[in-house]
N, C-alpha and C. Protein backbone atom coordinates (compact mmCIF):
# COMPACT_ATOMS: atom_id res chain seq x y z
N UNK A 1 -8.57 -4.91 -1.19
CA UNK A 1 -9.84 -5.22 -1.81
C UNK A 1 -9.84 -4.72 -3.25
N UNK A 2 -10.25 -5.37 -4.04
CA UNK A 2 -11.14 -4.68 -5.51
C UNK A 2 -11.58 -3.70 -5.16
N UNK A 3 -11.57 -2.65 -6.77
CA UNK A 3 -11.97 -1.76 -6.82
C UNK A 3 -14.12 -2.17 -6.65
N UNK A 4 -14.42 -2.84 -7.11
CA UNK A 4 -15.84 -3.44 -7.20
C UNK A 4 -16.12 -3.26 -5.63
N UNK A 5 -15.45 -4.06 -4.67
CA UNK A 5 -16.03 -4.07 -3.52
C UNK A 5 -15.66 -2.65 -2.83
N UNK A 6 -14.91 -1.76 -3.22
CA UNK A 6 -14.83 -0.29 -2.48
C UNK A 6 -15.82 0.39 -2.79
N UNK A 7 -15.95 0.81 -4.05
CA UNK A 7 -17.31 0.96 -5.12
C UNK A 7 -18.67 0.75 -4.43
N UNK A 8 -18.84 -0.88 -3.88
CA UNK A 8 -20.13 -1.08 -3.58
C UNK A 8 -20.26 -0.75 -2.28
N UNK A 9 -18.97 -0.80 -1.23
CA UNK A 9 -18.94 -0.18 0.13
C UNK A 9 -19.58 1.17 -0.55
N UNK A 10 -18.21 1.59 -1.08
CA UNK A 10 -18.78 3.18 -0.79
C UNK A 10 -20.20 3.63 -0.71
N UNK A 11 -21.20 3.30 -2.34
CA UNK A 11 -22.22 3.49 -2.38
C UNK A 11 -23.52 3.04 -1.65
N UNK A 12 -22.93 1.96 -0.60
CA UNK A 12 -24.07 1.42 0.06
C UNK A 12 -23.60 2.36 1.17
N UNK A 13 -22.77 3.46 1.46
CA UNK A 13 -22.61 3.75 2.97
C UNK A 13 -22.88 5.56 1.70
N UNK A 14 -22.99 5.95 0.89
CA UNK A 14 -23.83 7.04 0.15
C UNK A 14 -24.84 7.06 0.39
N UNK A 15 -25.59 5.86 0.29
CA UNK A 15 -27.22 5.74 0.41
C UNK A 15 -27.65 5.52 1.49
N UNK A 16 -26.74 5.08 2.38
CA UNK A 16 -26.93 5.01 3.53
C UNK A 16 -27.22 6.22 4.51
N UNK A 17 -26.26 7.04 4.31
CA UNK A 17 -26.10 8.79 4.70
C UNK A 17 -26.99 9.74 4.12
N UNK A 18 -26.99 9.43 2.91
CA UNK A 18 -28.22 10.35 2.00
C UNK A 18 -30.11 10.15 2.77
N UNK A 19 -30.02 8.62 3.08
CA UNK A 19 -31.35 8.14 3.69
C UNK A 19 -31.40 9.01 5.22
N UNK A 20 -30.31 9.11 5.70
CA UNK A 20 -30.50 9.59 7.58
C UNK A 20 -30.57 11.42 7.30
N UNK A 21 -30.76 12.36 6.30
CA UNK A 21 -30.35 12.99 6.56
C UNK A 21 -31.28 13.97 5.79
N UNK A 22 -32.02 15.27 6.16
CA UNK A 22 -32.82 16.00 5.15
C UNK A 22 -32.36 15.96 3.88
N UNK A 23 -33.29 15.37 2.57
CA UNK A 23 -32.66 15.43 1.71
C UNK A 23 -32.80 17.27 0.80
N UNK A 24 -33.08 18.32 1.44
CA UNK A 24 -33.14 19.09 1.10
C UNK A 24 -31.83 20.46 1.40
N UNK A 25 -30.69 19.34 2.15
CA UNK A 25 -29.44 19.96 2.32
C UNK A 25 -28.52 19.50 1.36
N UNK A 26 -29.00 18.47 0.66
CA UNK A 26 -28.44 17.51 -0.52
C UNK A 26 -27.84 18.47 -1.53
N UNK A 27 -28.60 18.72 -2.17
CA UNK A 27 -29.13 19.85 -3.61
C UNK A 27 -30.13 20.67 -3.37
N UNK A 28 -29.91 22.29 -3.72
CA UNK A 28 -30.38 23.20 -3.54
C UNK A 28 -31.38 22.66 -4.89
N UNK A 29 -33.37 23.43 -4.06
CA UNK A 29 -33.57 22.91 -5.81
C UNK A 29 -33.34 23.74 -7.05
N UNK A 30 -33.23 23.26 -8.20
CA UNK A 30 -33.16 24.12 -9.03
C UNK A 30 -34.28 24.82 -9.64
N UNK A 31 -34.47 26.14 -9.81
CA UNK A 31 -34.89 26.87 -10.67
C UNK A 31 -36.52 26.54 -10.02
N UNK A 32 -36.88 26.27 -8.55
CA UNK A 32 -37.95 25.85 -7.66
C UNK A 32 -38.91 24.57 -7.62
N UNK A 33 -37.69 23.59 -8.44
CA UNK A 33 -37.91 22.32 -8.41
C UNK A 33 -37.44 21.49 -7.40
N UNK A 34 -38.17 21.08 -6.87
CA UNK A 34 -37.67 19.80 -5.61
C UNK A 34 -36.93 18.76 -6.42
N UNK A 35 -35.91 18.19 -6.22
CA UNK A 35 -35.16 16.87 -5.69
C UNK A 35 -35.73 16.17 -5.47
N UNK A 36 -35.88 15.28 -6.50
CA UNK A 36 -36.76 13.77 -6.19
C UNK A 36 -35.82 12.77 -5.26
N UNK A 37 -36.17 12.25 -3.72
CA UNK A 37 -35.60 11.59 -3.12
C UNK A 37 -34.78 10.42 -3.91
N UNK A 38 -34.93 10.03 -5.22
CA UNK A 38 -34.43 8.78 -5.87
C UNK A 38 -33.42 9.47 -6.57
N UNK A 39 -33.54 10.93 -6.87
CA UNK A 39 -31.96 11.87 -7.13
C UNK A 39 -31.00 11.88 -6.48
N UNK A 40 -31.64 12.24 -5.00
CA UNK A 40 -30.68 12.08 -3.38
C UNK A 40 -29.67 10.67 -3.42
N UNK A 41 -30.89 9.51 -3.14
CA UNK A 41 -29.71 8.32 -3.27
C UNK A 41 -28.98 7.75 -4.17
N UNK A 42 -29.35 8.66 -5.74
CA UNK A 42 -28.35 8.10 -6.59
C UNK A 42 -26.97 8.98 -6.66
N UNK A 43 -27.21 10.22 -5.83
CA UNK A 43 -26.19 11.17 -6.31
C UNK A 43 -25.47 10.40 -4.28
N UNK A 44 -26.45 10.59 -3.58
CA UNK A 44 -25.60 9.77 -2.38
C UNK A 44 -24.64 8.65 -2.98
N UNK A 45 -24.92 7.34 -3.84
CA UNK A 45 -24.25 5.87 -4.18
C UNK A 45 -23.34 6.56 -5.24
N UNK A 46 -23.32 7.47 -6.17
CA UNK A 46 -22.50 8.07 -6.75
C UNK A 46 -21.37 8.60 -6.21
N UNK A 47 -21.19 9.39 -5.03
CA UNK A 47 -20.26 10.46 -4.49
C UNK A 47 -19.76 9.23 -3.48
N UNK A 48 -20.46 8.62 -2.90
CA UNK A 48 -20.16 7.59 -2.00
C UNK A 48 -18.70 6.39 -2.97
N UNK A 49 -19.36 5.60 -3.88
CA UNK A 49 -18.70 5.10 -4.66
C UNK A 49 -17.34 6.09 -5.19
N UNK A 50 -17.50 6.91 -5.58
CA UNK A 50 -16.28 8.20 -6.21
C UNK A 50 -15.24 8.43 -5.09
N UNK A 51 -16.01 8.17 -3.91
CA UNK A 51 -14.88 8.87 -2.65
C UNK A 51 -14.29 7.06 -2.49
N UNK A 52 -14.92 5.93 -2.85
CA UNK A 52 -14.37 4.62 -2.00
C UNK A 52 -12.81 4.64 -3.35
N UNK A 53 -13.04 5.15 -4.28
CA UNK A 53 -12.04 4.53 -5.15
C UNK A 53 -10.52 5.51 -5.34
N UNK A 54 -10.96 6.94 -4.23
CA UNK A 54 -10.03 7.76 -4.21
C UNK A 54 -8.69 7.70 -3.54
N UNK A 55 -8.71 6.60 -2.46
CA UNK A 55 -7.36 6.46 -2.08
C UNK A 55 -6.41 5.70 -2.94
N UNK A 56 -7.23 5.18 -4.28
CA UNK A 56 -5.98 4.37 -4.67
C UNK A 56 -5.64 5.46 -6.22
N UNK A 57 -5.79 6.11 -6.06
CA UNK A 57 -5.59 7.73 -6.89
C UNK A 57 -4.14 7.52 -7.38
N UNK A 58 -2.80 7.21 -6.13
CA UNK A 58 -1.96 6.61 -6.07
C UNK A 58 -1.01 5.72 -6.84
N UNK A 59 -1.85 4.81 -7.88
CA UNK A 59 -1.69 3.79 -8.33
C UNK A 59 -2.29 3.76 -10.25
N UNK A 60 -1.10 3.90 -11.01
CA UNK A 60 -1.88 4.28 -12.04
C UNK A 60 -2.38 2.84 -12.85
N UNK A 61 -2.68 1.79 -12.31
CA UNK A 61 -3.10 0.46 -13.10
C UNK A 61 -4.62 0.48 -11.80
N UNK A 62 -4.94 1.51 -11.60
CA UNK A 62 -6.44 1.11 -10.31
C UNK A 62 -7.35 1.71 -11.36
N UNK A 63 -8.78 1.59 -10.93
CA UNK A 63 -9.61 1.74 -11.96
C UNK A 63 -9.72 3.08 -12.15
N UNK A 64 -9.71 4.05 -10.94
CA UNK A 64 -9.85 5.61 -11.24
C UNK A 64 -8.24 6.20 -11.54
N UNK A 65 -6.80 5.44 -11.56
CA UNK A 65 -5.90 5.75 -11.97
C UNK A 65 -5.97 5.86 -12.84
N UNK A 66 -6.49 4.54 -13.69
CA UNK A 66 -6.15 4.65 -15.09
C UNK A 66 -6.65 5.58 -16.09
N UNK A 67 -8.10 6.10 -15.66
CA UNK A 67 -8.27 7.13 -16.51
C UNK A 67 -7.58 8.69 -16.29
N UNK A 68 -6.94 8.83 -15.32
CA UNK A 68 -6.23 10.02 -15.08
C UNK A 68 -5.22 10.09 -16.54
N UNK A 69 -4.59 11.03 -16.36
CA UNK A 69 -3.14 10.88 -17.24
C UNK A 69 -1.78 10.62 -16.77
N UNK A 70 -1.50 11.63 -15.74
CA UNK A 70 -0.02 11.92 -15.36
C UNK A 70 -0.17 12.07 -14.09
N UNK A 71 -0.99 12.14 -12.75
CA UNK A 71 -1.36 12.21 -11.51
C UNK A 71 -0.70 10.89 -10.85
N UNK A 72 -1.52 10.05 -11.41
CA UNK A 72 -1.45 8.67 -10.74
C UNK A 72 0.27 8.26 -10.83
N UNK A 73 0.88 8.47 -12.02
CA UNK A 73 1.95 7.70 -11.91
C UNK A 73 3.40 9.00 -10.88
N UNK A 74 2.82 10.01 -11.13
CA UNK A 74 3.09 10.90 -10.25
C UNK A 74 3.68 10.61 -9.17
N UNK A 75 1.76 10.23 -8.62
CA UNK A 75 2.24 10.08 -7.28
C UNK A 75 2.94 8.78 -6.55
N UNK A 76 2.26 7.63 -7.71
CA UNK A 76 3.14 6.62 -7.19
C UNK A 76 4.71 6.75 -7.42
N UNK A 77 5.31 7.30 -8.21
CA UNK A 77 6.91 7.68 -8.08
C UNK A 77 7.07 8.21 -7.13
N UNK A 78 6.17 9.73 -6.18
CA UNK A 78 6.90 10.43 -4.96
C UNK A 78 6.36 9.84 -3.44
N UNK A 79 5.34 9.01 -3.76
CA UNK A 79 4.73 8.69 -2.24
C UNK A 79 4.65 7.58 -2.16
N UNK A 80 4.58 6.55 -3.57
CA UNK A 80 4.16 5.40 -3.42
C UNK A 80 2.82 4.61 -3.42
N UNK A 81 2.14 3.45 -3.24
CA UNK A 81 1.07 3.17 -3.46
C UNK A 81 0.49 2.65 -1.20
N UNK A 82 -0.56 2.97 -0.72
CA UNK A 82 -0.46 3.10 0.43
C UNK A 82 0.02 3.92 1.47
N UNK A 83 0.56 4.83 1.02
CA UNK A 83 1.22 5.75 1.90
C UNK A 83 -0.32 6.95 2.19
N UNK A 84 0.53 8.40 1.80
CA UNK A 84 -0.50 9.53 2.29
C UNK A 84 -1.62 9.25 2.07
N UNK A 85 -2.31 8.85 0.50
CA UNK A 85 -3.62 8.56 -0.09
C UNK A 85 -4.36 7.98 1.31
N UNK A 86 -3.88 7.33 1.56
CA UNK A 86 -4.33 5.63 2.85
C UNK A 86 -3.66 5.76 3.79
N UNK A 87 -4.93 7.48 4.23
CA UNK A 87 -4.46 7.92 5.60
C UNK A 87 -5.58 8.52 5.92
N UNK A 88 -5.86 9.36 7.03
CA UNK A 88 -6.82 10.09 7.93
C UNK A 88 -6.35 11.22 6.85
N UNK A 89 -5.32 11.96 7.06
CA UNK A 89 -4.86 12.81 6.30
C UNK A 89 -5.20 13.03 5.09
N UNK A 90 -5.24 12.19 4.30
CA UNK A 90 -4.91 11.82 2.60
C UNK A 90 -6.73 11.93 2.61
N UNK A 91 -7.34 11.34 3.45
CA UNK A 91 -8.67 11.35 3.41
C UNK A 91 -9.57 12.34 3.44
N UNK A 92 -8.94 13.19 4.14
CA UNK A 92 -9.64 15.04 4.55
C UNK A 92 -9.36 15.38 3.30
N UNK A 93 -8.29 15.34 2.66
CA UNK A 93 -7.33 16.51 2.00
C UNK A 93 -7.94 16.20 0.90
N UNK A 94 -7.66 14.70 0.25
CA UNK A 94 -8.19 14.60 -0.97
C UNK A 94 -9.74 14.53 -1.20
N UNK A 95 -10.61 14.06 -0.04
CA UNK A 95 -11.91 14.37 -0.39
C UNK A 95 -12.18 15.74 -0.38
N UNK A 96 -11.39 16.19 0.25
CA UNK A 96 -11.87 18.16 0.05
C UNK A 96 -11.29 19.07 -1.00
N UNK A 97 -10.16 18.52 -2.13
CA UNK A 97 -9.81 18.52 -3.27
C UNK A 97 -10.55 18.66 -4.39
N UNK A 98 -11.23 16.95 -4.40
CA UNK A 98 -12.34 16.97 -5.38
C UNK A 98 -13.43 17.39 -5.29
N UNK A 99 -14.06 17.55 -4.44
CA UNK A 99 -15.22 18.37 -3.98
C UNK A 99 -15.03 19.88 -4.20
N UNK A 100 -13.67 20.28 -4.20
CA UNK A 100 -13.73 21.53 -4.18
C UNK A 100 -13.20 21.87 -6.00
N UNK A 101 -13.06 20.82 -6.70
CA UNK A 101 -13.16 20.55 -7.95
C UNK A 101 -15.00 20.32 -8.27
N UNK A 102 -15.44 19.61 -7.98
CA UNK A 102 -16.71 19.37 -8.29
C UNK A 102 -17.37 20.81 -8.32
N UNK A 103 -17.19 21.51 -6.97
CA UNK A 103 -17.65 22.76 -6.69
C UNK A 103 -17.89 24.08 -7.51
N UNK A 104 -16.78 23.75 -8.18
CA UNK A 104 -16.34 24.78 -9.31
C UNK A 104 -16.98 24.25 -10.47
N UNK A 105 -17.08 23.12 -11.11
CA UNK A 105 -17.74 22.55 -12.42
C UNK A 105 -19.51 22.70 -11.85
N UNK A 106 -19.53 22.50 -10.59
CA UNK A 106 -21.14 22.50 -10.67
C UNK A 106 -21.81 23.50 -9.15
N UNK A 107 -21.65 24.88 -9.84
CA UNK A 107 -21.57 25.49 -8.65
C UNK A 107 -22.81 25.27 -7.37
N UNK A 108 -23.88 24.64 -7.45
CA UNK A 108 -24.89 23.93 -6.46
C UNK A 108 -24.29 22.96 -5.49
N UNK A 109 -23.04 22.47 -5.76
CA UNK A 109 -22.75 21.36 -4.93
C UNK A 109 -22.64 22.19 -3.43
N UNK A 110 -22.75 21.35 -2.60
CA UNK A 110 -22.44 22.14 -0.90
C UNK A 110 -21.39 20.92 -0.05
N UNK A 111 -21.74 21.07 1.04
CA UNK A 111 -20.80 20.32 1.61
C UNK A 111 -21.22 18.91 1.98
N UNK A 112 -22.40 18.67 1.81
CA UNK A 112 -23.21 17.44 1.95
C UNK A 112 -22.01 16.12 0.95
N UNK A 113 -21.90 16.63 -0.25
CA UNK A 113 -21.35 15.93 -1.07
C UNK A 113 -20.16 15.97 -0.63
N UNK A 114 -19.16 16.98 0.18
CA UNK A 114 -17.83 16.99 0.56
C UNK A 114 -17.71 15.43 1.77
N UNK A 115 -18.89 15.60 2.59
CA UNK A 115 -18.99 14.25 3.43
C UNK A 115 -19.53 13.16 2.81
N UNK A 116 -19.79 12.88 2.07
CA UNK A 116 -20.45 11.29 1.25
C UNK A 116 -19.45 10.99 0.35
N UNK A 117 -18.24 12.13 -0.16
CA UNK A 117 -17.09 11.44 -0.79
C UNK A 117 -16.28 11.22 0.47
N UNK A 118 -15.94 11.80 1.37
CA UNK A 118 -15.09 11.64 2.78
C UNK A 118 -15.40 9.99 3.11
N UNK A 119 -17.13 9.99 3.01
CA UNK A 119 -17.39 8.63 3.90
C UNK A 119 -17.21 7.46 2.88
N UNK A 120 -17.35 7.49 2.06
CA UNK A 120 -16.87 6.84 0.80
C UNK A 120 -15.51 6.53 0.96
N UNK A 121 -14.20 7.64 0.74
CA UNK A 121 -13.35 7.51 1.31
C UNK A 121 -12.61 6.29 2.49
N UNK A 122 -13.30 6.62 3.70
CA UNK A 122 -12.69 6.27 4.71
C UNK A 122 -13.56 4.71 4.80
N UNK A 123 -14.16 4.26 3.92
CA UNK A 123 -14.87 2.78 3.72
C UNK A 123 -14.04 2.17 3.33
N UNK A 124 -13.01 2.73 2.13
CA UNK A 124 -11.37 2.45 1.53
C UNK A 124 -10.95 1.60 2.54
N UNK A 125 -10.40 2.71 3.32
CA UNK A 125 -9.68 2.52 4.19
C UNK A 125 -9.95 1.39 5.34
N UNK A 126 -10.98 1.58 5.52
CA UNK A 126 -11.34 0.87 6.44
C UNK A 126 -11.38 -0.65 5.92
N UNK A 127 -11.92 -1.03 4.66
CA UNK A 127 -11.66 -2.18 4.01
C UNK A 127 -10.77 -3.22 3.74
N UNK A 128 -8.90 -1.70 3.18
CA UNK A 128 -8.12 -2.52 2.70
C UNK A 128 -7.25 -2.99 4.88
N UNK A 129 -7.75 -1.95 5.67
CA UNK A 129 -7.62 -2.13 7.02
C UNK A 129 -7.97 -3.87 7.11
N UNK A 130 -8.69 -4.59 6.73
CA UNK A 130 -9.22 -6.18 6.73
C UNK A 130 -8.06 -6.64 5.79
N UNK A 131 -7.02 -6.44 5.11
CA UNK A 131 -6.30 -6.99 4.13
C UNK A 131 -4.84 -7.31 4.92
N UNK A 132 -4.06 -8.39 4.66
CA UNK A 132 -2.68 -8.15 5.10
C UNK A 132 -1.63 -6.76 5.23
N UNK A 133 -1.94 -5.65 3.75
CA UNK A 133 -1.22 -5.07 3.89
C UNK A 133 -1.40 -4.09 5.09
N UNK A 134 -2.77 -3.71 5.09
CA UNK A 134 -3.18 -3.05 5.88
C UNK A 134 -3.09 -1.46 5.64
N UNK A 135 -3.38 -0.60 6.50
CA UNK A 135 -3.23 0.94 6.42
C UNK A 135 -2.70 2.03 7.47
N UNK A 136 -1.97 2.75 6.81
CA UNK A 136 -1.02 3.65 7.60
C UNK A 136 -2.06 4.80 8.26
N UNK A 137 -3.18 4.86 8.51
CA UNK A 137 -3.55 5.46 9.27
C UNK A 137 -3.70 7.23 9.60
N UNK A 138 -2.78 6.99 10.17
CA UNK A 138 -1.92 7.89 10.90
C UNK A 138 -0.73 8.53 10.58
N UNK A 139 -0.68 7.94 9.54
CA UNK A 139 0.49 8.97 8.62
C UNK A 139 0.24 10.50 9.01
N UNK A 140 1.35 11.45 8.70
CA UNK A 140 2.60 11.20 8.70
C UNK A 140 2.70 11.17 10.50
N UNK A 141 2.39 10.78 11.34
CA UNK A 141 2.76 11.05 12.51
C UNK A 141 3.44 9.50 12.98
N UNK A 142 2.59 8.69 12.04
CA UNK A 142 3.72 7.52 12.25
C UNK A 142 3.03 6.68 11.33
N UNK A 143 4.18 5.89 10.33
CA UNK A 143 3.91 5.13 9.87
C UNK A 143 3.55 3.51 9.66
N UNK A 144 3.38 3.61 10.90
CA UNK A 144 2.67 2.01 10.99
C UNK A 144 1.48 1.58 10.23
N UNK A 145 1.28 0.63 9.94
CA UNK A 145 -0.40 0.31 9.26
C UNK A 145 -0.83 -0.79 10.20
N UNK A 146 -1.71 -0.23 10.27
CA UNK A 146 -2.94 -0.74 11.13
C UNK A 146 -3.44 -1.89 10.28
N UNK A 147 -3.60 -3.46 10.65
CA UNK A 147 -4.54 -4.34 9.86
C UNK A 147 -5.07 -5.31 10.59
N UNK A 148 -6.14 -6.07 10.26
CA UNK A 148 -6.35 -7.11 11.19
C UNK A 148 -6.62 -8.37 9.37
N UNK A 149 -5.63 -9.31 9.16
CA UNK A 149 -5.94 -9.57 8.04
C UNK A 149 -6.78 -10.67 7.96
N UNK A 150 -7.95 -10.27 7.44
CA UNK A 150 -9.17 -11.12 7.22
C UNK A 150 -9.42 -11.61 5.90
N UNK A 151 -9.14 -10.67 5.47
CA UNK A 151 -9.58 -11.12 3.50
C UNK A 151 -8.33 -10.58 2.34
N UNK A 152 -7.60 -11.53 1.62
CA UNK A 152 -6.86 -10.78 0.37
C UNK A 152 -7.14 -10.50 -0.48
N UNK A 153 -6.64 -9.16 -1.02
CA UNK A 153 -7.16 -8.96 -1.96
C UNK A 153 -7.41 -9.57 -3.40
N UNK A 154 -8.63 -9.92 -3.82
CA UNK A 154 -9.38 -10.57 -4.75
C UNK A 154 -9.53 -12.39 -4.20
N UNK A 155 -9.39 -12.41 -2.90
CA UNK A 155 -9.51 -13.30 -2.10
C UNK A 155 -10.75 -14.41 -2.49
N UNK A 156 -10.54 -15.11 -2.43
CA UNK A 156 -11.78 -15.92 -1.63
C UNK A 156 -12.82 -15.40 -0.68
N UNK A 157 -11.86 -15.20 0.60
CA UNK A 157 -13.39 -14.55 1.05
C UNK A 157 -13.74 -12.85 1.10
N UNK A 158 -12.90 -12.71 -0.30
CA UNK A 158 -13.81 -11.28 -0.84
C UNK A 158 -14.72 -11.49 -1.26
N UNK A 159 -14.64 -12.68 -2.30
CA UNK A 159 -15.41 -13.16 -2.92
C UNK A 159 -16.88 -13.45 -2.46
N UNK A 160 -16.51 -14.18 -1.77
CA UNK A 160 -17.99 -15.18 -1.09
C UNK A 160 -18.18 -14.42 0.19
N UNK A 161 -17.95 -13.93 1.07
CA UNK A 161 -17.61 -13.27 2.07
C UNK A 161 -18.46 -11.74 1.82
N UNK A 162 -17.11 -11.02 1.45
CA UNK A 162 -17.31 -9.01 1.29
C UNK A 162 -18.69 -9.08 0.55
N UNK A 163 -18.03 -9.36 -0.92
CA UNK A 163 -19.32 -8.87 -1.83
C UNK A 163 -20.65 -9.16 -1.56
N UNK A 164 -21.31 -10.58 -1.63
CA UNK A 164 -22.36 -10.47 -1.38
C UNK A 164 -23.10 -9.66 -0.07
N UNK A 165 -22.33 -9.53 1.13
CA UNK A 165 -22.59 -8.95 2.09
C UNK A 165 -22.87 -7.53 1.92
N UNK A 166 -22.17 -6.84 1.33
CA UNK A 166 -22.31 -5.74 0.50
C UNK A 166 -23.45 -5.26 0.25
N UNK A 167 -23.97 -6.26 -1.32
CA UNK A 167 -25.02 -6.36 -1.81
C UNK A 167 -26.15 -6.30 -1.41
N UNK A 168 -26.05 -7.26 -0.05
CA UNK A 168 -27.45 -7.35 1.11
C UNK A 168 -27.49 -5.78 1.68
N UNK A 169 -26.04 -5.51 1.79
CA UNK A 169 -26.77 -3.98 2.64
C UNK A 169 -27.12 -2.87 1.55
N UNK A 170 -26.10 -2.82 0.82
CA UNK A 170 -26.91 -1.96 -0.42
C UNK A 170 -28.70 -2.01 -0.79
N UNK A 171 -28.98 -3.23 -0.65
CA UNK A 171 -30.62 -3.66 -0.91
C UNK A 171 -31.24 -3.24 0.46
N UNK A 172 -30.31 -3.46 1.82
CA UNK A 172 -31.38 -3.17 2.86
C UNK A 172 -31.26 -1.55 3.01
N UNK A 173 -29.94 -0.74 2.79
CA UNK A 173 -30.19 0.54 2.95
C UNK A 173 -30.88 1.38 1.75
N UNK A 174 -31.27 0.52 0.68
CA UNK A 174 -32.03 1.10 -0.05
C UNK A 174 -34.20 1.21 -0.15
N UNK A 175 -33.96 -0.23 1.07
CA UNK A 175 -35.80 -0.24 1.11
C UNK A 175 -35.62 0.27 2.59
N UNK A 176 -34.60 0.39 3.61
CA UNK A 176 -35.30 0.76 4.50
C UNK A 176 -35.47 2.47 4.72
């Protein structure tokens, strides 16, 4: 899939999680200011979106590769593009990475945000899982990839298909 349709997974399944859940475990308030619920779901579609675009970390021509420097091409020289990133594994590890980066730049963050980049994350996965190439899962315990191929990437029916569908839930998990 596009980076666009991981993006809009992610953040419609941010806002989605941010909506089911006290938003007062979100963000501590500051300085005895409440958290305006419309803070919650933008920082939910934010962290959500941030975690959908992290497995392809991997790949230094992807949209969050390219602004890296020396990571991305890194890792695609020692692991490749699909491997650890675009795993159960790669999914714990690296959403608990950046979070634990975030953590340090903004010491209020908690673990709320460690799970809305995770679920973000594993929307990735679960996505390019609909693509021919499919996903290894289960790395390193075995490298098979799991796919059922429904849509290619920048497909047709990403197109007409994923995205707008997307869109509808982004709009319904945002009024309901």
């Amino acid at each position: 899939m596009l980076w666009k349709t991981h993006a809009l997974a992610g953040a419609s399944l941010g806002v989605f999680l941010s909506n089911q859940v006290d938003t007062a475990i979100f963000i501590p308030s500051l300085a005895g200011t409440p958290v305006e619920p419309y803070a919650i779901l933008a920082i939910g579609a934010m962290a959500g979106a941030l975690g959908s675009l992290l497995p392809d970390i991997d790949h230094p021509s992807s949209k969050l590769g390219s602004k890296l420097l020396l990571l991305p091409s890194l890792l695609k020289i020692t692991i490749g593009h699909r491997g650890p990133t675009h795993s159960i594994v790669g999914a714990v590890t690296v959403s608990f990475l950046v979070w634990l980066l975030l953590s340090m730049i903004y010491p209020l963050t908690n673990m709320a945000l460690y799970v809305l980049l995770l679920a973000g994350y594993i929307s990735h996965l679960v996505l390019d899982s609909l693509n021919p190439q499919g996903v290894a899962w289960l790395w390193p315990v075995t490298r098979k990839k799991f796919r059922i191929p429904m849509f290619d990437t920048g497909g047709v029916g990403e197109s007409l298909i994923v995205i707008p569908s997307l869109v509808v839930l982004l709009i319904l998990v945002m009024v309901l």
